[in-house]
PDB file of N, CA and C in Angstrom:
ATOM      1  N   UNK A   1    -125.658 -33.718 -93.627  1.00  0.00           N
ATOM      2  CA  UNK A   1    -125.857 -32.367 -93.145  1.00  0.00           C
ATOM      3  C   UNK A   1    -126.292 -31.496 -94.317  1.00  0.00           C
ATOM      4  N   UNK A   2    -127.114 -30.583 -94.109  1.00  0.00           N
ATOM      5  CA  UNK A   2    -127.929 -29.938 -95.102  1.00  0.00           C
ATOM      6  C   UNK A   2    -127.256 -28.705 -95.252  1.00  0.00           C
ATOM      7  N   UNK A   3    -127.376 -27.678 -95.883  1.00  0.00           N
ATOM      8  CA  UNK A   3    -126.568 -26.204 -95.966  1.00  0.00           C
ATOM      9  C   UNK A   3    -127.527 -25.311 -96.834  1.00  0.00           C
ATOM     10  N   UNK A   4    -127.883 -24.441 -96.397  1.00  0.00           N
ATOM     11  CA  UNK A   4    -128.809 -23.463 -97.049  1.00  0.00           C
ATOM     12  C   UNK A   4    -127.714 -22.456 -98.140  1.00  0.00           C
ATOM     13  N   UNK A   5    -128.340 -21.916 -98.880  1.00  0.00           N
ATOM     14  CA  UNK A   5    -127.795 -21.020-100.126  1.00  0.00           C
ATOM     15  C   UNK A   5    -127.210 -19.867 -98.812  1.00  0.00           C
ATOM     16  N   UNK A   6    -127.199 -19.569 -98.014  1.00  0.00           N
ATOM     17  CA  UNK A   6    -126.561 -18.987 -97.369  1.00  0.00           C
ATOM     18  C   UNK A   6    -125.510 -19.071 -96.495  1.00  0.00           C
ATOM     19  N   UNK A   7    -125.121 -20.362 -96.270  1.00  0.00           N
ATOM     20  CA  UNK A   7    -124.405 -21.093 -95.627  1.00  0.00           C
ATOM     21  C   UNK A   7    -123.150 -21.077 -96.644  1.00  0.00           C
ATOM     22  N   UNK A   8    -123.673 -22.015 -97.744  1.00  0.00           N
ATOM     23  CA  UNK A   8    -122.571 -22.260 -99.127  1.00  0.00           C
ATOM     24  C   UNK A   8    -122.449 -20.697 -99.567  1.00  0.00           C
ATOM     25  N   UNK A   9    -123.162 -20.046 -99.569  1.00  0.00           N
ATOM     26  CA  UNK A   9    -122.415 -18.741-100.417  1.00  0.00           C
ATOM     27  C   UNK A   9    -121.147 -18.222 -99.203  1.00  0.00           C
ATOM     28  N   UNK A  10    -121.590 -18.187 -98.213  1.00  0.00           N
ATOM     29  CA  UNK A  10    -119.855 -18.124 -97.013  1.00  0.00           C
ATOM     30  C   UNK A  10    -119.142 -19.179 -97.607  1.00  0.00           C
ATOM     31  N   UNK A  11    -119.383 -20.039 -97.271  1.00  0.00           N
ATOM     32  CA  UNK A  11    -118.047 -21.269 -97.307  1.00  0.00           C
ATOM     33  C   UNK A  11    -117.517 -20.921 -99.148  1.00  0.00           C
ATOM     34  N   UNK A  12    -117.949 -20.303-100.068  1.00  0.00           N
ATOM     35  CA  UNK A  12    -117.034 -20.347-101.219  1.00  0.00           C
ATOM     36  C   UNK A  12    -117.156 -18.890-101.181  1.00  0.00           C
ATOM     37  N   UNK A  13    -117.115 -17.930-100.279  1.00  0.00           N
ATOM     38  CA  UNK A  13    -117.157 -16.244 -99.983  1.00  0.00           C
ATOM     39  C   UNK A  13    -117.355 -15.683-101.613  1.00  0.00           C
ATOM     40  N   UNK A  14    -118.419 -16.352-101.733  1.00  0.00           N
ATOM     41  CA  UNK A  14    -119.444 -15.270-102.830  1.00  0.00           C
ATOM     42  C   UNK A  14    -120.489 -14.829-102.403  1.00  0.00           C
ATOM     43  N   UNK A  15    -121.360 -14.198-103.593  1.00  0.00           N
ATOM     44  CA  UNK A  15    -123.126 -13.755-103.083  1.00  0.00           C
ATOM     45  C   UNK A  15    -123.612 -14.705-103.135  1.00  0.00           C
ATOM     46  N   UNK A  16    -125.305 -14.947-102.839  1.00  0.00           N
ATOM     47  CA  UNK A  16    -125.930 -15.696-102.996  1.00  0.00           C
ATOM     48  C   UNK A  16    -126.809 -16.139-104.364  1.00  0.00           C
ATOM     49  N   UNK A  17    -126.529 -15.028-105.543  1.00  0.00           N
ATOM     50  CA  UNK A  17    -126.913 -14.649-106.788  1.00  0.00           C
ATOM     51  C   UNK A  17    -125.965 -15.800-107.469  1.00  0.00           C
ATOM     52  N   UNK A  18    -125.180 -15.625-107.023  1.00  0.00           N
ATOM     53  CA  UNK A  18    -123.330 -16.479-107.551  1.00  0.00           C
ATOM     54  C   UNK A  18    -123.850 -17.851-107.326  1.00  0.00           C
ATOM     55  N   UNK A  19    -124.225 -18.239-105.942  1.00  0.00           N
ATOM     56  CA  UNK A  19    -124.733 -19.589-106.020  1.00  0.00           C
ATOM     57  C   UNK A  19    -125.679 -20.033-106.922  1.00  0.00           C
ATOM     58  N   UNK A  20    -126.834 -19.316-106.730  1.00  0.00           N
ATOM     59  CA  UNK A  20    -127.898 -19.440-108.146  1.00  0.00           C
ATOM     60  C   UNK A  20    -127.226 -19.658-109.263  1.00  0.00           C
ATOM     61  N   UNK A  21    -126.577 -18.956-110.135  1.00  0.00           N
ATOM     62  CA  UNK A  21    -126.123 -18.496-111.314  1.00  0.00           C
ATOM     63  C   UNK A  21    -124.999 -20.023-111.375  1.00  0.00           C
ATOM     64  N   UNK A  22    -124.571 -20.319-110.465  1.00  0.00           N
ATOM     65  CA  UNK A  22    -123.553 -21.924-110.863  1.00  0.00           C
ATOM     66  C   UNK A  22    -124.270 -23.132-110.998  1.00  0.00           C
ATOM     67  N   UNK A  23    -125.548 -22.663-110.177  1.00  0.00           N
ATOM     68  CA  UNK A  23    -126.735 -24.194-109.737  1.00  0.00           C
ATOM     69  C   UNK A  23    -126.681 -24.091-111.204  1.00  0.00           C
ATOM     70  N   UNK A  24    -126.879 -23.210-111.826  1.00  0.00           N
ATOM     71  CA  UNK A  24    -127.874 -23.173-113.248  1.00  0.00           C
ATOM     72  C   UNK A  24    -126.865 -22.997-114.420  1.00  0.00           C
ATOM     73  N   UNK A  25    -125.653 -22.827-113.976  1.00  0.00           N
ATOM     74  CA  UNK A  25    -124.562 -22.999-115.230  1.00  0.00           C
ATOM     75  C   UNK A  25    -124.166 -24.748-115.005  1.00  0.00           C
ATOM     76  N   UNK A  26    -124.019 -25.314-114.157  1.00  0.00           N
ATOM     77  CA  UNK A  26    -123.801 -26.783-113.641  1.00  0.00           C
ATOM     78  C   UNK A  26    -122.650 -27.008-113.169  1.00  0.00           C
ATOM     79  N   UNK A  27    -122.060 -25.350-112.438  1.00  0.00           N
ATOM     80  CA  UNK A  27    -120.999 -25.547-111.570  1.00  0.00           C
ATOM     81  C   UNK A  27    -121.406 -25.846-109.883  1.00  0.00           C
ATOM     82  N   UNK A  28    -122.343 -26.255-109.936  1.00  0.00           N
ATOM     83  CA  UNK A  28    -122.824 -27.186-108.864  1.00  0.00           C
ATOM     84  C   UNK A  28    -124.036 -27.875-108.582  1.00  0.00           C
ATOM     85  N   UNK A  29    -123.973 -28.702-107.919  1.00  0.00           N
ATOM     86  CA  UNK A  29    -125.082 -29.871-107.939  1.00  0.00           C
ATOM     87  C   UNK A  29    -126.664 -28.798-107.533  1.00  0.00           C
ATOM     88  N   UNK A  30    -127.815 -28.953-108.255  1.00  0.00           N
ATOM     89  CA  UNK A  30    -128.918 -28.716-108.042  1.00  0.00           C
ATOM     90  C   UNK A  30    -128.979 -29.395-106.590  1.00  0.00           C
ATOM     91  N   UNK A  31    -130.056 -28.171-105.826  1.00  0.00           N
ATOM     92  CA  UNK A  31    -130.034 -28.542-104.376  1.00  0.00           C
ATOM     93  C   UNK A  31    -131.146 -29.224-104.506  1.00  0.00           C
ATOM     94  N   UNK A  32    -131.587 -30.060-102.767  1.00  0.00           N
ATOM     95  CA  UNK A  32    -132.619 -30.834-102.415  1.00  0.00           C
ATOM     96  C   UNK A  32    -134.011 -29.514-101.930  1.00  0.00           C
ATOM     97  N   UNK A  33    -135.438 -29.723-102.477  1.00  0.00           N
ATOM     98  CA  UNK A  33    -136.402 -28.901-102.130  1.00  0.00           C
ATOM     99  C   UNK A  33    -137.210 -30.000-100.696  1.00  0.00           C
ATOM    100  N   UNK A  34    -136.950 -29.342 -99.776  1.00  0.00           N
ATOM    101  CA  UNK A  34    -137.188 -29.899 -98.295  1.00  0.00           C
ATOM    102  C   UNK A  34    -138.318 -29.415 -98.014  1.00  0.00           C
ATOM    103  N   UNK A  35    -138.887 -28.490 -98.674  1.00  0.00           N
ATOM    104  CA  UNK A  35    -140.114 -28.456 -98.073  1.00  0.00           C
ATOM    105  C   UNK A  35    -140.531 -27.051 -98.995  1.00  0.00           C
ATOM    106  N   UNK A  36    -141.859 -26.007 -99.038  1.00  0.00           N
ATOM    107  CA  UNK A  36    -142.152 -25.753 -99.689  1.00  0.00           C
ATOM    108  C   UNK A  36    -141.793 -24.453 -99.917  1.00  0.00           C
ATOM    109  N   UNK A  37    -140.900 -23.878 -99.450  1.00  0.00           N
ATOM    110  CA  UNK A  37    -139.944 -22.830 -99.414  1.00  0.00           C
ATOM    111  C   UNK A  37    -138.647 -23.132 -99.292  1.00  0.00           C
ATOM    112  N   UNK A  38    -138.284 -23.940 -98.846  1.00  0.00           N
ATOM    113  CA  UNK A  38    -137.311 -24.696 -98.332  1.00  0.00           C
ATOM    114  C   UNK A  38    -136.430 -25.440 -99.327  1.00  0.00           C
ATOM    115  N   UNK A  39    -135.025 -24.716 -99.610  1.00  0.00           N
ATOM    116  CA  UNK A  39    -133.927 -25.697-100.737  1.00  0.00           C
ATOM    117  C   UNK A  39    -132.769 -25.505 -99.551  1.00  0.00           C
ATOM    118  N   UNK A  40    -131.935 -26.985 -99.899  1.00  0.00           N
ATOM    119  CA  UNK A  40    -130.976 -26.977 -99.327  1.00  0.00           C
ATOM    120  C   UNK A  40    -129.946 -28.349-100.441  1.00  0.00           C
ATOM    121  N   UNK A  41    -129.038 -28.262 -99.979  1.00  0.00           N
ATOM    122  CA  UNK A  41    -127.995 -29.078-100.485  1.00  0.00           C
ATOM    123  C   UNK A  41    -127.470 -29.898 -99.384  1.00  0.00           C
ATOM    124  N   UNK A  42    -127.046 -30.846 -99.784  1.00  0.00           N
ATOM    125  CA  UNK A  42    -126.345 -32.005 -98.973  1.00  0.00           C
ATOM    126  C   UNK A  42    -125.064 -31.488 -99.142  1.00  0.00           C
ATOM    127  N   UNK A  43    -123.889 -31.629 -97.884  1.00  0.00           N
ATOM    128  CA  UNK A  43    -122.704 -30.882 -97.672  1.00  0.00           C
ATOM    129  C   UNK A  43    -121.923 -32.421 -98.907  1.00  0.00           C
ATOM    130  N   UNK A  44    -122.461 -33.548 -98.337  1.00  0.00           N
ATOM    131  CA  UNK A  44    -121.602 -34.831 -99.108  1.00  0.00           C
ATOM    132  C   UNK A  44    -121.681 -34.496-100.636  1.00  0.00           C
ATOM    133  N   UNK A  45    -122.802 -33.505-101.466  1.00  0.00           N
ATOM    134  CA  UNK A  45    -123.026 -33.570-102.202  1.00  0.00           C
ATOM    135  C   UNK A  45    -121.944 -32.817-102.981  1.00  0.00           C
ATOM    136  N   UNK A  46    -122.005 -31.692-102.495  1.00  0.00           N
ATOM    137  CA  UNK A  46    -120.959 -30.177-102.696  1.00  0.00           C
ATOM    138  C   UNK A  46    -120.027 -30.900-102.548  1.00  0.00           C
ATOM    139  N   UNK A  47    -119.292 -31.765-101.610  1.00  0.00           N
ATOM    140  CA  UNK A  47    -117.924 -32.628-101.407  1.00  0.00           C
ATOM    141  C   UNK A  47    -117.678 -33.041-102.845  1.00  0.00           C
ATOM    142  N   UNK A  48    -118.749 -33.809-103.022  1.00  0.00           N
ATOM    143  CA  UNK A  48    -118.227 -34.966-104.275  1.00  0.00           C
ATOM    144  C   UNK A  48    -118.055 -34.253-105.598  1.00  0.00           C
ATOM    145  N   UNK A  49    -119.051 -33.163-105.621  1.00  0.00           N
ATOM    146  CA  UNK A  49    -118.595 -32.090-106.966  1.00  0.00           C
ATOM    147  C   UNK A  49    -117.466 -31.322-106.867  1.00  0.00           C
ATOM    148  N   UNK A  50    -116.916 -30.695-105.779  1.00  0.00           N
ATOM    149  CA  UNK A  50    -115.888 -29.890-105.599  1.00  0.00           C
ATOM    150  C   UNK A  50    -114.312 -30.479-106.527  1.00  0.00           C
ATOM    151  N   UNK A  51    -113.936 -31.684-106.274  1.00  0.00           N
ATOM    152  CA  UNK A  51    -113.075 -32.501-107.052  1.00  0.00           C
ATOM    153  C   UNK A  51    -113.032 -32.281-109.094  1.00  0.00           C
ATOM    154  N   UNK A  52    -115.093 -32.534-109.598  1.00  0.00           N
ATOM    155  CA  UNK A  52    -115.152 -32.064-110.936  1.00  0.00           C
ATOM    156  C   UNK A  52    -114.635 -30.793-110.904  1.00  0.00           C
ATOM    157  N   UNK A  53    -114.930 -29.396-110.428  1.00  0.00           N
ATOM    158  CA  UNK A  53    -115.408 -28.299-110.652  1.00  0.00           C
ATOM    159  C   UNK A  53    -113.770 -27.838-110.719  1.00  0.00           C
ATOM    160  N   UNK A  54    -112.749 -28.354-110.536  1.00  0.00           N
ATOM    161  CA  UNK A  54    -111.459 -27.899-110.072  1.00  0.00           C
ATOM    162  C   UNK A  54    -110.770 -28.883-110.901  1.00  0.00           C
ATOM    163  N   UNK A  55    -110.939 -29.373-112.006  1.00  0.00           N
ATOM    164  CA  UNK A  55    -110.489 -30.016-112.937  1.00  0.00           C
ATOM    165  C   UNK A  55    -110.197 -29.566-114.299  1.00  0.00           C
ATOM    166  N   UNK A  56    -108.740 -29.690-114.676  1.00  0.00           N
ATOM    167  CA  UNK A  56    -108.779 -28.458-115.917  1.00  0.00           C
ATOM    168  C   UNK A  56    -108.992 -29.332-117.144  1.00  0.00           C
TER     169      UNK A  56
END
């Protein structure tokens, strides 16, 4: 299942600037480019990082 930068910025109730700004600090996985406007992330993907990102 795919999730747009708007989708994930609800599910972790930030902005969508916030999502950007973690893609690019490497508090989360770089999304998939689906087409030519078009980025999205795999939900399995965000799963499997969520575990690193919460690790002290």
């Amino acid at each position: 299942m795919y999730l747009s930068v708007k989708e994930i910025a609800k599910r972790y109730a930030v902005s969508r600037a916030t999502i950007w700004r973690w893609v690019s600090d490497g508090h989360l996985p770089k999304p998939h480019k689906i087409g030519p406007a078009t980025t999205r992330w795999l939900l399995a993907d965000l799963e499997a990082f969520e575990p690193k990102s919460h690790t002290g």
